[in-house]
N, C-alpha and C. Protein backbone atom coordinates (compact mmCIF):
# COMPACT_ATOMS: atom_id res chain seq x y z
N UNK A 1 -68.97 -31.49 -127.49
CA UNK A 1 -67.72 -30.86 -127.15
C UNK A 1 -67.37 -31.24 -125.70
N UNK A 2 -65.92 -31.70 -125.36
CA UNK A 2 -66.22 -32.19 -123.93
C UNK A 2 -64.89 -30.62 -123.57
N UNK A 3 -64.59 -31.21 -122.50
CA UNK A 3 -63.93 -29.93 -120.97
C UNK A 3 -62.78 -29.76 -122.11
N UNK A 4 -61.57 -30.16 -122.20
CA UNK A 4 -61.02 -30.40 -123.23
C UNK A 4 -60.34 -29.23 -124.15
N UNK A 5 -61.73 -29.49 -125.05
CA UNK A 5 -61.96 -28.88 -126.31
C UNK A 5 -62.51 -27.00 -126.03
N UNK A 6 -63.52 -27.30 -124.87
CA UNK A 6 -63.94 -25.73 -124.44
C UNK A 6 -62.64 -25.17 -124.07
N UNK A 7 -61.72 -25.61 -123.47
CA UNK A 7 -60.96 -24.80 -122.98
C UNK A 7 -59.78 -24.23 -124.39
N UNK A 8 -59.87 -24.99 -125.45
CA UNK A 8 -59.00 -24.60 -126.53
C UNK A 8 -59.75 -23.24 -127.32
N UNK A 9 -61.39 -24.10 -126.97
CA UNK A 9 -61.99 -22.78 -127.80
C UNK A 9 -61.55 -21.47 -126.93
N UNK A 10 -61.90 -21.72 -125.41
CA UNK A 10 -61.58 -20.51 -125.28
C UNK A 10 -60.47 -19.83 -125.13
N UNK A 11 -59.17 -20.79 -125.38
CA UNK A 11 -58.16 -19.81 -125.42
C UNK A 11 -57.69 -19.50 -126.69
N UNK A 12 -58.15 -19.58 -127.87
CA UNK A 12 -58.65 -18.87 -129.45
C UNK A 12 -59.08 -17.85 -129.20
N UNK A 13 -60.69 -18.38 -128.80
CA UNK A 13 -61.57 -17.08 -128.62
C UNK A 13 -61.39 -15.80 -127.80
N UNK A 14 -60.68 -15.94 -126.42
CA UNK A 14 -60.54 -14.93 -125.47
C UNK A 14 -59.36 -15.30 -124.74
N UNK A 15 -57.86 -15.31 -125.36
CA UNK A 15 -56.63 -15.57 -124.51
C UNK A 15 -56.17 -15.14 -123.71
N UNK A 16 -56.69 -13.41 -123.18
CA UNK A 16 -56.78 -12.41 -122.40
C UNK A 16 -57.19 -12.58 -121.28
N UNK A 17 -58.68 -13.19 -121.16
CA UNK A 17 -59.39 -13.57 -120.32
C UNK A 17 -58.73 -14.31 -119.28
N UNK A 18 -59.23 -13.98 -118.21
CA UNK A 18 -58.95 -14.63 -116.72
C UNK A 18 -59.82 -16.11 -116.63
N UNK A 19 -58.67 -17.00 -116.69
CA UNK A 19 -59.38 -18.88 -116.41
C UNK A 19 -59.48 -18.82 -115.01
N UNK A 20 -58.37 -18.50 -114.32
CA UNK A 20 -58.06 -19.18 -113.18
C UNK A 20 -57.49 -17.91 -112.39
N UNK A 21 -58.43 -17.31 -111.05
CA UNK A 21 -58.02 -16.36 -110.01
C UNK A 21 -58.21 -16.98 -108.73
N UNK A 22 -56.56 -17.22 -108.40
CA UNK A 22 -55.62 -17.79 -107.04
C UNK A 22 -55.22 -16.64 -106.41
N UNK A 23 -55.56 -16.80 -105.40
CA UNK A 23 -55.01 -15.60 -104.37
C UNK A 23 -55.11 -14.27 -104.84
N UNK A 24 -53.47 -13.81 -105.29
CA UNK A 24 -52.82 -12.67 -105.98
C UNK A 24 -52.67 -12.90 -107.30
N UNK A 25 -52.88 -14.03 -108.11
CA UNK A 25 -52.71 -14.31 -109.03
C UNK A 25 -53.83 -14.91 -110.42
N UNK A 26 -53.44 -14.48 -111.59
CA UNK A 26 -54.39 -14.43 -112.26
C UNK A 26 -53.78 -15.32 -113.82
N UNK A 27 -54.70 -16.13 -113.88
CA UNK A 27 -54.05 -16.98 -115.14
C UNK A 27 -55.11 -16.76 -116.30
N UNK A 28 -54.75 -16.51 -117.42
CA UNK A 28 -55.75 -16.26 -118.74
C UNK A 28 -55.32 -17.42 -119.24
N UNK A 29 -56.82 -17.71 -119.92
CA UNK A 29 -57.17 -18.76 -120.85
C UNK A 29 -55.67 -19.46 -121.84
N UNK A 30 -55.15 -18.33 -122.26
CA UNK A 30 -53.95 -18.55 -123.04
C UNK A 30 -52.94 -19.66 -122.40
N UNK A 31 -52.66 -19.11 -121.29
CA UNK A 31 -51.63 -19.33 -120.15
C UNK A 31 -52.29 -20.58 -119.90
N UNK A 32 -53.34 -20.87 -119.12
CA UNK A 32 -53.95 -22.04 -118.83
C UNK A 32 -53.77 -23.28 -119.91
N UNK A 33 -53.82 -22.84 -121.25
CA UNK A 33 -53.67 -23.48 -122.40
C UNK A 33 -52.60 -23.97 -122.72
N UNK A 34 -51.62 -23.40 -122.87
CA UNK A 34 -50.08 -23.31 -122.59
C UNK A 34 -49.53 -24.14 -121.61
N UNK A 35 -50.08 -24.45 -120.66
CA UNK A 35 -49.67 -25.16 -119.40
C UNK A 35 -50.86 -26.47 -119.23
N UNK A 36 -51.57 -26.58 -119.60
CA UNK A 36 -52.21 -27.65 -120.19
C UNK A 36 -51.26 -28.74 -121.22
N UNK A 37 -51.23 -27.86 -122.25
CA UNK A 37 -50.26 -28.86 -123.15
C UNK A 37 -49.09 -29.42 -122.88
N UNK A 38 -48.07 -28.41 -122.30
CA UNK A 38 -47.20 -28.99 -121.71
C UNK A 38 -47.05 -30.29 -120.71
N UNK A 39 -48.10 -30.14 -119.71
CA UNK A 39 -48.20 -31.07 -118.89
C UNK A 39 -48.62 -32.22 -119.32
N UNK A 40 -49.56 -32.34 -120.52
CA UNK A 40 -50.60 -33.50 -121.20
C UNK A 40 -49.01 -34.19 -121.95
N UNK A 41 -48.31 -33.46 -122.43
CA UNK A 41 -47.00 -33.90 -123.24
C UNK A 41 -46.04 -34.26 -121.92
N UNK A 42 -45.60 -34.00 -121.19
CA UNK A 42 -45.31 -34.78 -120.33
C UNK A 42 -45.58 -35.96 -119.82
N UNK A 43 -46.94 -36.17 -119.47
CA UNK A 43 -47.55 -37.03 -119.12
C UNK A 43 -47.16 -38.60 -119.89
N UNK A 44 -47.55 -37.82 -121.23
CA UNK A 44 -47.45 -39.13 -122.72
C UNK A 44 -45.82 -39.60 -122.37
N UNK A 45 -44.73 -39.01 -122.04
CA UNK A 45 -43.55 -39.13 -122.55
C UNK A 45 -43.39 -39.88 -121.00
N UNK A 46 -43.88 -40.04 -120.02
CA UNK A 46 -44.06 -40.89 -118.77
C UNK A 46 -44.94 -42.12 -119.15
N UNK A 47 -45.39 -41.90 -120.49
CA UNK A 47 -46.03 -43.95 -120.68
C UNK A 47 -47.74 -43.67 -120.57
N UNK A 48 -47.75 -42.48 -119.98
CA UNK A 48 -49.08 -42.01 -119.57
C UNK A 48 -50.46 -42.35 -120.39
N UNK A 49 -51.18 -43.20 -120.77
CA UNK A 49 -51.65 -43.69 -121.93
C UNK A 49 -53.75 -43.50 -121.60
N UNK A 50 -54.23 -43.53 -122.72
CA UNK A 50 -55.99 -43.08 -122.52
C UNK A 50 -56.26 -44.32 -121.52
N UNK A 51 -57.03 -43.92 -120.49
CA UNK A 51 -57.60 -45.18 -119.65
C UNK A 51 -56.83 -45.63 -118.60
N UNK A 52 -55.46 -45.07 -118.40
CA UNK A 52 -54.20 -44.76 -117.22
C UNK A 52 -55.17 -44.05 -116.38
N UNK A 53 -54.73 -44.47 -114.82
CA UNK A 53 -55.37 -43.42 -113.76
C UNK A 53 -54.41 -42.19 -113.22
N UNK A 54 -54.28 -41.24 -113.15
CA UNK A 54 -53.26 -40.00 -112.74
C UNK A 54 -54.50 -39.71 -111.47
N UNK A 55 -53.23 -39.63 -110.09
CA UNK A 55 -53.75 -39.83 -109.22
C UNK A 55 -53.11 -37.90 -108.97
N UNK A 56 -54.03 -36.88 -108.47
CA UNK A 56 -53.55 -35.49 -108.19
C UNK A 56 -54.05 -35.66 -106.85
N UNK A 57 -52.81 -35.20 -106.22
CA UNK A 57 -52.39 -35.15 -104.33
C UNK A 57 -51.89 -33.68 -104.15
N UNK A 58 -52.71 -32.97 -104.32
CA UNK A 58 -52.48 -31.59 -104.12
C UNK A 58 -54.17 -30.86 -103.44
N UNK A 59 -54.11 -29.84 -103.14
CA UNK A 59 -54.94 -29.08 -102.59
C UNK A 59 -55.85 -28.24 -103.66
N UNK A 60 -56.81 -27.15 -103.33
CA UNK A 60 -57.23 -26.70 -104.27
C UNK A 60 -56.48 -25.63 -104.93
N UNK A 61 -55.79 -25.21 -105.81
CA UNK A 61 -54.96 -24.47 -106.44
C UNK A 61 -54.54 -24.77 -108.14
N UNK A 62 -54.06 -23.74 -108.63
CA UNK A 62 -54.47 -23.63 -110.27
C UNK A 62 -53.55 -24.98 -111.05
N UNK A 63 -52.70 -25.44 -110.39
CA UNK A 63 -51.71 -26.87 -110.62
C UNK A 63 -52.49 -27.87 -111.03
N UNK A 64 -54.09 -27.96 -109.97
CA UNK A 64 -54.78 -28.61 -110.12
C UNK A 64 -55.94 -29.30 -110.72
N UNK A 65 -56.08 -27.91 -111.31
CA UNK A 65 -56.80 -27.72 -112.52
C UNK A 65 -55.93 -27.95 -113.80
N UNK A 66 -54.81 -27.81 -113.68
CA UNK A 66 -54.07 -27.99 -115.13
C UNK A 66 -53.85 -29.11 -115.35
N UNK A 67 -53.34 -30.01 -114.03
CA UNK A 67 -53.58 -31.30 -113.93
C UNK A 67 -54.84 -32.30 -114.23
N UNK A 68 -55.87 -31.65 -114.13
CA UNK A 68 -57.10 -32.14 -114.62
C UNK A 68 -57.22 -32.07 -116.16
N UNK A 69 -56.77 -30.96 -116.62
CA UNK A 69 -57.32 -30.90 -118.13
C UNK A 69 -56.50 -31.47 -118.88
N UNK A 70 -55.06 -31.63 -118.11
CA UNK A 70 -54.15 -32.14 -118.90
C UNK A 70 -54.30 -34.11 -118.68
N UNK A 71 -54.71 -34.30 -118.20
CA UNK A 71 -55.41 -35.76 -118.01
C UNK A 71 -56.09 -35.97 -118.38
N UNK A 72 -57.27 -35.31 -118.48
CA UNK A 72 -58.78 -35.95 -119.96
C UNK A 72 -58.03 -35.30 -121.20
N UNK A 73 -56.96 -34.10 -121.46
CA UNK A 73 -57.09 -34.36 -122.81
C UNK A 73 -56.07 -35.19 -123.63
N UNK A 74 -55.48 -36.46 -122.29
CA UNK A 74 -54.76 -37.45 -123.18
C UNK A 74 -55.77 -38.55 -123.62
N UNK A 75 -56.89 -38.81 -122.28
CA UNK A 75 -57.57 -39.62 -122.24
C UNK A 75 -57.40 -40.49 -121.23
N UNK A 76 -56.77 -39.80 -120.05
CA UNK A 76 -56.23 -40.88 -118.43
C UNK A 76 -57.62 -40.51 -118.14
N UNK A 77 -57.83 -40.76 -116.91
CA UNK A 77 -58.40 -40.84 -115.96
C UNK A 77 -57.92 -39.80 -114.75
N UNK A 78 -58.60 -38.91 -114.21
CA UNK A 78 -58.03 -38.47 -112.88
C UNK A 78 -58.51 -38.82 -111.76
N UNK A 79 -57.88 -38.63 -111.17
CA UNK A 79 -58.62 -39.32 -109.05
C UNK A 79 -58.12 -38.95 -108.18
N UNK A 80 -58.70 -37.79 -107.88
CA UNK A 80 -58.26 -36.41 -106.89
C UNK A 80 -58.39 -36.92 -105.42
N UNK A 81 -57.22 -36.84 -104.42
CA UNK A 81 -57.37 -37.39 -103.54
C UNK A 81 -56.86 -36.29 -102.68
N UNK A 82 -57.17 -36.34 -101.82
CA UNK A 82 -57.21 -35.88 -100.63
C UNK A 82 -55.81 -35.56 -100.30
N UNK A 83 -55.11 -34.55 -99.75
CA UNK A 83 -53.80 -34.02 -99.42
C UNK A 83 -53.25 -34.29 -98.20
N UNK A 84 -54.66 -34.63 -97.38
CA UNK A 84 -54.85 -34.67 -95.89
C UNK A 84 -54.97 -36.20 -95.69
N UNK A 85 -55.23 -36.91 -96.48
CA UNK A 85 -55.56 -38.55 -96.32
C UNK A 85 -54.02 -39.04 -95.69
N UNK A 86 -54.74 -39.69 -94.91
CA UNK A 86 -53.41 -40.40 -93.88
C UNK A 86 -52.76 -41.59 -94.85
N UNK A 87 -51.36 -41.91 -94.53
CA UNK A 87 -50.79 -43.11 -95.27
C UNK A 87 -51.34 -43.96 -95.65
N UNK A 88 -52.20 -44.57 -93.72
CA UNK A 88 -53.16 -46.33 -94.36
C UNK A 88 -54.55 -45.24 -95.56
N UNK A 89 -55.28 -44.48 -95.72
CA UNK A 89 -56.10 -44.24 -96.53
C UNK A 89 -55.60 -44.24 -98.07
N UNK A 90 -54.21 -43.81 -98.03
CA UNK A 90 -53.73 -43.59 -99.31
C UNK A 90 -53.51 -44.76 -99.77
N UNK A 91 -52.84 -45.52 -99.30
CA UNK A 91 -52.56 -47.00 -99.67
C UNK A 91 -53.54 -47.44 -100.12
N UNK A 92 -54.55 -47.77 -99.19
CA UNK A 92 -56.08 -48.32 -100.00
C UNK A 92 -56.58 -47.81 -101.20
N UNK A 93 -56.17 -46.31 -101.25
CA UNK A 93 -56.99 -45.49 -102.14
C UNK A 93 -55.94 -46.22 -104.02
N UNK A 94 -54.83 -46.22 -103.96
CA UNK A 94 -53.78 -46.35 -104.94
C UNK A 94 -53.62 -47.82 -104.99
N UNK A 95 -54.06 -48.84 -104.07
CA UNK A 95 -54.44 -50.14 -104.10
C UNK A 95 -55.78 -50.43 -105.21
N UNK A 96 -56.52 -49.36 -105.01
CA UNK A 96 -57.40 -49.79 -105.42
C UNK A 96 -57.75 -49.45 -106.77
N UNK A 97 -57.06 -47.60 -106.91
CA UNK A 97 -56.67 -47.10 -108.69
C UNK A 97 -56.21 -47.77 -109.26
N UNK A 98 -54.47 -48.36 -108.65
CA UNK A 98 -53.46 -48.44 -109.68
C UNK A 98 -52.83 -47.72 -110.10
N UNK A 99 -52.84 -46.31 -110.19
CA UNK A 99 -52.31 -45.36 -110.57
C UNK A 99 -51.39 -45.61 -111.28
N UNK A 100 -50.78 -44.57 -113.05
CA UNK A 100 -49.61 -44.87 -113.33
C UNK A 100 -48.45 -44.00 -113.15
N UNK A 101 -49.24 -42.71 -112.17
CA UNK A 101 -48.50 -41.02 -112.24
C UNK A 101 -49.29 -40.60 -111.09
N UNK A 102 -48.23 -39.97 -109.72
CA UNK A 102 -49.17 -39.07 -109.16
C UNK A 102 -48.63 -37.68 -109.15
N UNK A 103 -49.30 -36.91 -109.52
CA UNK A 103 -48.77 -35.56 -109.55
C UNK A 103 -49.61 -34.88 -108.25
């Protein structure tokens, strides 16, 4: 079973349940699920294809995680970079992915 798939089980099994506690805010399994798919269907309808790199330029926060699950469960690749990385680092860094999406 990979990351994926646990997270479907668990929003079957326990949709109630708290995935993701940000700050003041609290996301259940359901919700997480919900916003998973959406984004993974986005992704596809951007060309987004299994073995594509999706480059996430954000900080630590629940976007980021949705962005993750919604990237292995098309079958991209993710490559979490740094928010703080200066221009010349980024360049090298997306020189060197390819990236086909950065969210």
């Amino acid at each position: 079973m990979n990351l994926s798939e646990m997270l479907d089980r668990s929003a079957e099994e326990r949709p109630d349940h708290p995935a993701l506690v940000f700050e003041d805010r609290t996301i259940t399994y359901l919700e997480l699920f919900r916003s998973v798919n959406k984004l993974s269907n986005a992704l596809v309808k951007l060309g987004v294809q299994r073995g594509d790199r999706v480059v996430t330029l954000m900080g630590n926060r629940p976007e980021l995680v949705t962005t993750y699950f919604a990237t292995i469960r098309i079958g991209a690749i993710v490559v979490t970079l740094n928010p703080l990385s200066t221009v010349y680092e980024l360049s090298h860094y997306f020189a060197d992915c390819k990236p086909s999406v950065v969210v």
